[in-house]
Protein backbone atom coordinates (compact mmCIF):
# COMPACT_ATOMS: atom_id res chain seq x y z
CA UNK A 1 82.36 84.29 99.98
CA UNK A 2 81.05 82.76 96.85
CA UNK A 3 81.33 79.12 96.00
CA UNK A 4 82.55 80.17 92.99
CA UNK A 5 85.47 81.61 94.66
CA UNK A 6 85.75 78.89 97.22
CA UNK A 7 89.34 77.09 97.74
CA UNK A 8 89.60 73.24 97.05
CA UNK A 9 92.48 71.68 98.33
CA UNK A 10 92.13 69.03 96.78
CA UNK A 11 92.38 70.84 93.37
CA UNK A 12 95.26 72.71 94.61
CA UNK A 13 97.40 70.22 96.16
CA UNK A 14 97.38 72.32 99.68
CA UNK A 15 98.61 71.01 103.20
CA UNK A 16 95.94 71.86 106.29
CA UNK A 17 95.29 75.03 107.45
CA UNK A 18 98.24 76.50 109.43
CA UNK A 19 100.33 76.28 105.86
CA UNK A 20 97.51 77.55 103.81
CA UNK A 21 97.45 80.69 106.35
CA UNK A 22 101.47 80.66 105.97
CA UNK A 23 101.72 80.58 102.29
CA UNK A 24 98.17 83.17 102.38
CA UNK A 25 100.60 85.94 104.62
CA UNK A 26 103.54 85.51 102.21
CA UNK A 27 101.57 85.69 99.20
CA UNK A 28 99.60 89.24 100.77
CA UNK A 29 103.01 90.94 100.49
CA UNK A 30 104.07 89.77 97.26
CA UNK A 31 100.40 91.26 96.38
CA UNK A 32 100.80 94.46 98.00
CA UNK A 33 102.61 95.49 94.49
CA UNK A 34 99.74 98.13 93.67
CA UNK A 35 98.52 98.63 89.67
CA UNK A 36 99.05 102.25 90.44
CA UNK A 37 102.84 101.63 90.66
CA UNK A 38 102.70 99.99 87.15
CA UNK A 39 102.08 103.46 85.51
CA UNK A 40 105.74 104.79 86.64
CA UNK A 41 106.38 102.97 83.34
CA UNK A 42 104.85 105.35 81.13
CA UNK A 43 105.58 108.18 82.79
CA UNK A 44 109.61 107.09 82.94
CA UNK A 45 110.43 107.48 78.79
CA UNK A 46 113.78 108.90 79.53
CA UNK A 47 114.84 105.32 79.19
CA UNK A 48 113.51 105.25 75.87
CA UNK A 49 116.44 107.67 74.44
CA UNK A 50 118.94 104.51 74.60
CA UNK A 51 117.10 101.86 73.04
CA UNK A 52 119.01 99.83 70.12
CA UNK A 53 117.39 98.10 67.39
CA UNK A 54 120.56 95.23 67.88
CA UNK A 55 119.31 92.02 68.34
CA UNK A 56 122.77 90.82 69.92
CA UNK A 57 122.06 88.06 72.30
CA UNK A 58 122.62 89.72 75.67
CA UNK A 59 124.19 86.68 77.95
CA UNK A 60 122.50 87.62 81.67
CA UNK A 61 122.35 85.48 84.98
CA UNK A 62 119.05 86.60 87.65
CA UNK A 63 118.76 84.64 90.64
CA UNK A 64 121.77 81.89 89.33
CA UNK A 65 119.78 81.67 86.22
CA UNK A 66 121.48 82.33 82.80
CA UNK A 67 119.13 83.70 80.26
CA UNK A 68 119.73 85.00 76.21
CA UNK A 69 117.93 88.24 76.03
CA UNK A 70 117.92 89.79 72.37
CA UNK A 71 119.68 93.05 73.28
CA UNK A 72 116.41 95.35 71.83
CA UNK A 73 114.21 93.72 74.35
CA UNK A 74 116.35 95.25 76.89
CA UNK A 75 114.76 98.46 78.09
CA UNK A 76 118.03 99.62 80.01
CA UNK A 77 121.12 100.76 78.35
CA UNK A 78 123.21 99.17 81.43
CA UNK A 79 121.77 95.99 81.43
CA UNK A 80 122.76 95.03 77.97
CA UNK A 81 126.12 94.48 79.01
CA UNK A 82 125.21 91.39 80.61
CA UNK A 83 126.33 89.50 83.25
CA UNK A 84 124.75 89.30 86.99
CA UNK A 85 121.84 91.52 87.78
CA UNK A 86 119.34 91.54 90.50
CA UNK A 87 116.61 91.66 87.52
CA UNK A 88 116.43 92.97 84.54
CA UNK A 89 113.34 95.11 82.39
CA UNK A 90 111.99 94.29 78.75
CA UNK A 91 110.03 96.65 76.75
CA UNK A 92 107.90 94.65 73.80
CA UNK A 93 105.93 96.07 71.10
CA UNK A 94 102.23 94.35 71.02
CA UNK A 95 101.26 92.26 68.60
CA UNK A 96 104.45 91.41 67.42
CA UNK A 97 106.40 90.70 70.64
CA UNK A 98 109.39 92.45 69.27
CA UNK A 99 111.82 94.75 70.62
CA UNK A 100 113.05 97.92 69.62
CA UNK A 101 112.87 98.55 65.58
CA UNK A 102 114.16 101.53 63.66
CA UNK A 103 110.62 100.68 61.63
CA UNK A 104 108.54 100.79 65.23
CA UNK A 105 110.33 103.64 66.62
CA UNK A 106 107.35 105.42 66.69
CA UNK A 107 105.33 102.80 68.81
CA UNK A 108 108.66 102.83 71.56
CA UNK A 109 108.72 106.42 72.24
CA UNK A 110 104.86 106.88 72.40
CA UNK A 111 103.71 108.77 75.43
CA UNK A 112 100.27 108.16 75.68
CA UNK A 113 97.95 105.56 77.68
CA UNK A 114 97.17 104.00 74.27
CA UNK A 115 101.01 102.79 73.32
CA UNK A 116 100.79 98.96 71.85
CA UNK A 117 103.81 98.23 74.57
CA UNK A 118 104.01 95.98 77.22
CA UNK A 119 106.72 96.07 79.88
CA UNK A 120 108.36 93.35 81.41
CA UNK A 121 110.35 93.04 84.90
CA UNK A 122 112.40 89.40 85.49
CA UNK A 123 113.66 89.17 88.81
CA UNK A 124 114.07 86.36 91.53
CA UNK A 125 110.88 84.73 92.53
CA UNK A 126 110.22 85.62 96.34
CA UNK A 127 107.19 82.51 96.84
CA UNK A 128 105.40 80.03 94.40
CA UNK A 129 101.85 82.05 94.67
CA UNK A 130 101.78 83.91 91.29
CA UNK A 131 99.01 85.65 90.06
CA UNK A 132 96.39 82.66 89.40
CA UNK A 133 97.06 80.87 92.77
CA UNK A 134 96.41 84.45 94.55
CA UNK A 135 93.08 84.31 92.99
CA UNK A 136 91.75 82.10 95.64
CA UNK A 137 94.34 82.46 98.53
CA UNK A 138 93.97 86.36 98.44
CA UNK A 139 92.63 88.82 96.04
CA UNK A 140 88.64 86.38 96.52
CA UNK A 141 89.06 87.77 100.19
CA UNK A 142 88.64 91.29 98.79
CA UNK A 143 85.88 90.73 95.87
CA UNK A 144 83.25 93.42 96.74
CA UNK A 145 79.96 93.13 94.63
CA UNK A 146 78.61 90.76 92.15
CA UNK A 147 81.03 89.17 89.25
CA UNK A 148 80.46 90.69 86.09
CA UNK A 149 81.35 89.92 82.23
CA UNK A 150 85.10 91.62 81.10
CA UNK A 151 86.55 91.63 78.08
CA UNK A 152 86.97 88.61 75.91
CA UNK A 153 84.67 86.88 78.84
CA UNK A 154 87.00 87.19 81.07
CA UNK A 155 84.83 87.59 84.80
CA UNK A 156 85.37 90.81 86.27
CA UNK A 157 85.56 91.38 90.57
CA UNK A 158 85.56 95.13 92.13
CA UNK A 159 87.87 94.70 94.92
CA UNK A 160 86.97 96.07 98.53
CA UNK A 161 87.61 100.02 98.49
CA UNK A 162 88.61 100.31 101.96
CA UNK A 163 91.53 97.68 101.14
CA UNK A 164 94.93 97.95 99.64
CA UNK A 165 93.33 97.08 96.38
CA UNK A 166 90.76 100.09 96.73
CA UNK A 167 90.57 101.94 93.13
CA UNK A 168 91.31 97.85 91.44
CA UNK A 169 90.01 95.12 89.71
CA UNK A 170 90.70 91.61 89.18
CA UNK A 171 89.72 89.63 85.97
CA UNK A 172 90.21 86.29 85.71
CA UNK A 173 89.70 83.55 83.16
CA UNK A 174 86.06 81.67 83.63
CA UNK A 175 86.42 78.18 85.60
CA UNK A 176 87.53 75.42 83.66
CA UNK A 177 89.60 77.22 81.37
CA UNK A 178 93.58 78.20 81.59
CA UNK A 179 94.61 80.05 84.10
CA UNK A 180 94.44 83.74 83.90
CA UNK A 181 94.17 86.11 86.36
CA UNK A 182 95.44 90.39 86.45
CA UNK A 183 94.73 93.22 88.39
CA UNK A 184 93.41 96.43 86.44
CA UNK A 185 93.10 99.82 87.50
CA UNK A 186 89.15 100.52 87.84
CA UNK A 187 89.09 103.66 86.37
CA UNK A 188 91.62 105.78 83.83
CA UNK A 189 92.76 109.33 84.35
CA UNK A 190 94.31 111.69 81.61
CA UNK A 191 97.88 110.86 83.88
CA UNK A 192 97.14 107.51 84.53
CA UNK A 193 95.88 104.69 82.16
CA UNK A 194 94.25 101.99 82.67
CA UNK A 195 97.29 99.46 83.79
CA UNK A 196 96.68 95.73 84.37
CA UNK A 197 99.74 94.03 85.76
CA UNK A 198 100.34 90.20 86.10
CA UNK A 199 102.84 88.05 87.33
CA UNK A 200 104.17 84.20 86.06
CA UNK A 201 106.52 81.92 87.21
CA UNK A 202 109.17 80.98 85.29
CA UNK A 203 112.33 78.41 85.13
CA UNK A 204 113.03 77.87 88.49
CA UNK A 205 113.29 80.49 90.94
CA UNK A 206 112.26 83.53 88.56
CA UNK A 207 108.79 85.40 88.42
CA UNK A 208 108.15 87.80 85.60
CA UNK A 209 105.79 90.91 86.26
CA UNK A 210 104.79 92.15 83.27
CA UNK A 211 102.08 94.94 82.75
CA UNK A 212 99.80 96.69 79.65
CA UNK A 213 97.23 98.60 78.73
CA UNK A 214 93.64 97.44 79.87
CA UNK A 215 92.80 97.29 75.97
CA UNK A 216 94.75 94.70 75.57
CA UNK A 217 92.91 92.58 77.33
CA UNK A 218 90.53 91.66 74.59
CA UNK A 219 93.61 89.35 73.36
CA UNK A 220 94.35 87.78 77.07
CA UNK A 221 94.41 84.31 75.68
CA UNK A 222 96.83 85.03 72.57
CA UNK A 223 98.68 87.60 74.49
CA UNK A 224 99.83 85.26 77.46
CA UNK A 225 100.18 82.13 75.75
CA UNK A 226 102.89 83.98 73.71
CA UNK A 227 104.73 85.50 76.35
CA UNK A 228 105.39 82.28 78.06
CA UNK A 229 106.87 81.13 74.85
CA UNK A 230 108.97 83.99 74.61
CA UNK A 231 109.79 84.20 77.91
CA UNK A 232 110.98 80.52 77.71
CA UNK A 233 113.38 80.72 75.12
CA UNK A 234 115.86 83.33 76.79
CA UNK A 235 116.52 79.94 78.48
CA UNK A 236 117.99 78.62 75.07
CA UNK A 237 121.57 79.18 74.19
CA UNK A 238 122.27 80.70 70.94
C-alpha cells in the first residue's frame, strides 16, 4: 500500500486495532452497494410519468427524523403524501438543483446516459463510515495500479478486478483538500453510463446516496458543496 493511502489514527480519531477491523467489516458491507446497481435509475423512467411541478412542502419522518421535502423533488408519486417512510428518493435537475418544472420537463424524462439529473436516496444511516472515511478503511485495500489525474484534479484509483469493485473506480479529492471521494463505473456501455455514486451523512442517523453521470464530475467541488446545503434545509420547517 502507498503512503499516500496509508491510515493515521491520529488524523482520524480511531481506537486500536480490533475496532478499526470492526468498524473496517461493517463498513465492507455498506460498500458492497455496486455502481452497476446505480444505473437501475435510468433504466426505471416509468416513475417519471407522475412527477408534479408542486413545490408543496412534503412533511416526511426517515429513521425518527422529520424532514420538508418540496413535493417536485420527490421522485415517487406515493411518497409525497408524507408521513413515515423507510426512505424516500429525489430526482434533481443539474445545475440548478431543482425539481420537477413544466419548463425542464424535457431534462426529467430524458432517457439517455447524458441527462443533467442526479438521483437521490435518504434512508437510515446503517454505520458512520461514509464515502470519504471508506477511502482509507476500504476501497485503498483494493487500489490496483498507479494513481492517475481525473477530472477537475480529482486522483483517480483502478480498483482490483478480481474484487467486488472489478469494472470500478474511485476518485477522490487530492490530500489536504475537502473531502471527496465516489466510485465510477470504469468504462460506459450504450445500456449503461458511466454512473458515479456517493454517499454523505446527514442530521443524525440519515445517509444520503446520491448518484450522476461521470461528466459531472468536472463540477465535484460546486456540485457537493450544494447538495449538502440542500440537503440540510429539508431539516427547516416551513
Amino acid at each position: 500500500m502507498t503512503q499516500s493511502v496509508a491510515i493515521d489514527n491520529k488524523t482520524h480519531g480511531w481506537g486500536g486495532p480490533a475496532v478499526w477491523a470492526l468498524l473496517a467489516a461493517i463498513a465492507v458491507a455498506a460498500a458492497a452497494w455496486g455502481v452497476s446497481r446505480a444505473i437501475d435509475a435510468y433504466h426505471d423512467r416509468v416513475a417519471l410519468r407522475g412527477l408534479k411541478d408542486k413545490t408543496t412542502p412534503v412533511r416526511v419522518v426517515v429513521a425518527d427524523e422529520p424532514l420538508v421535502i418540496p413535493a417536485n423533488m420527490i421522485r415517487h408519486r406515493n411518497a409525497r403524501r408524507g408521513g413515515a417512510l423507510d426512505k424516500i428518493d429525489l430526482l434533481l435537475h443539474w445545475p440548478s438543483l431543482d425539481g420537477f418544472t413544466t419548463e425542464r420537463a424535457a431534462a426529467f424524462k430524458d432517457s439517455s446516459s447524458g441527462a443533467p439529473l442526479i438521483y437521490a436516496t435518504l434512508e437510515p444511516r446503517v454505520n458512520d463510515i461514509d464515502s470519504d472515511r471508506r477511502l482509507s478503511t476500504i476501497y485503498a485495500r483494493f487500489f490496483d495500479g498507479p494513481a492517475f489525474i481525473g477530472p477537475a484534479s480529482l486522483i483517480g484509483r483502478r480498483l482490483n478486478p478480481t474484487s467486488r469493485y472489478a469494472d470500478e473506480i474511485v476518485y477522490h479529492a487530492p490530500y489536504g483538500t475537502a473531502p471527496f471521494v465516489t466510485r465510477c463505473l470504469a468504462e460506459a456501455t450504450e445500456e449503461i453510463p458511466a454512473t458515479c455514486i456517493r454517499d454523505i451523512n446527514i442530521g443524525y442517523g440519515l445517509v444520503v446516496r446520491y448518484r450522476f453521470n461521470e461528466a459531472l464530475l468536472a463540477n465535484w467541488r460546486t456540485m457537493d458543496d450544494r447538495l449538502k446545503r440542500l440537503f440540510g434545509q429539508f431539516f427547516r420547517r416551513p
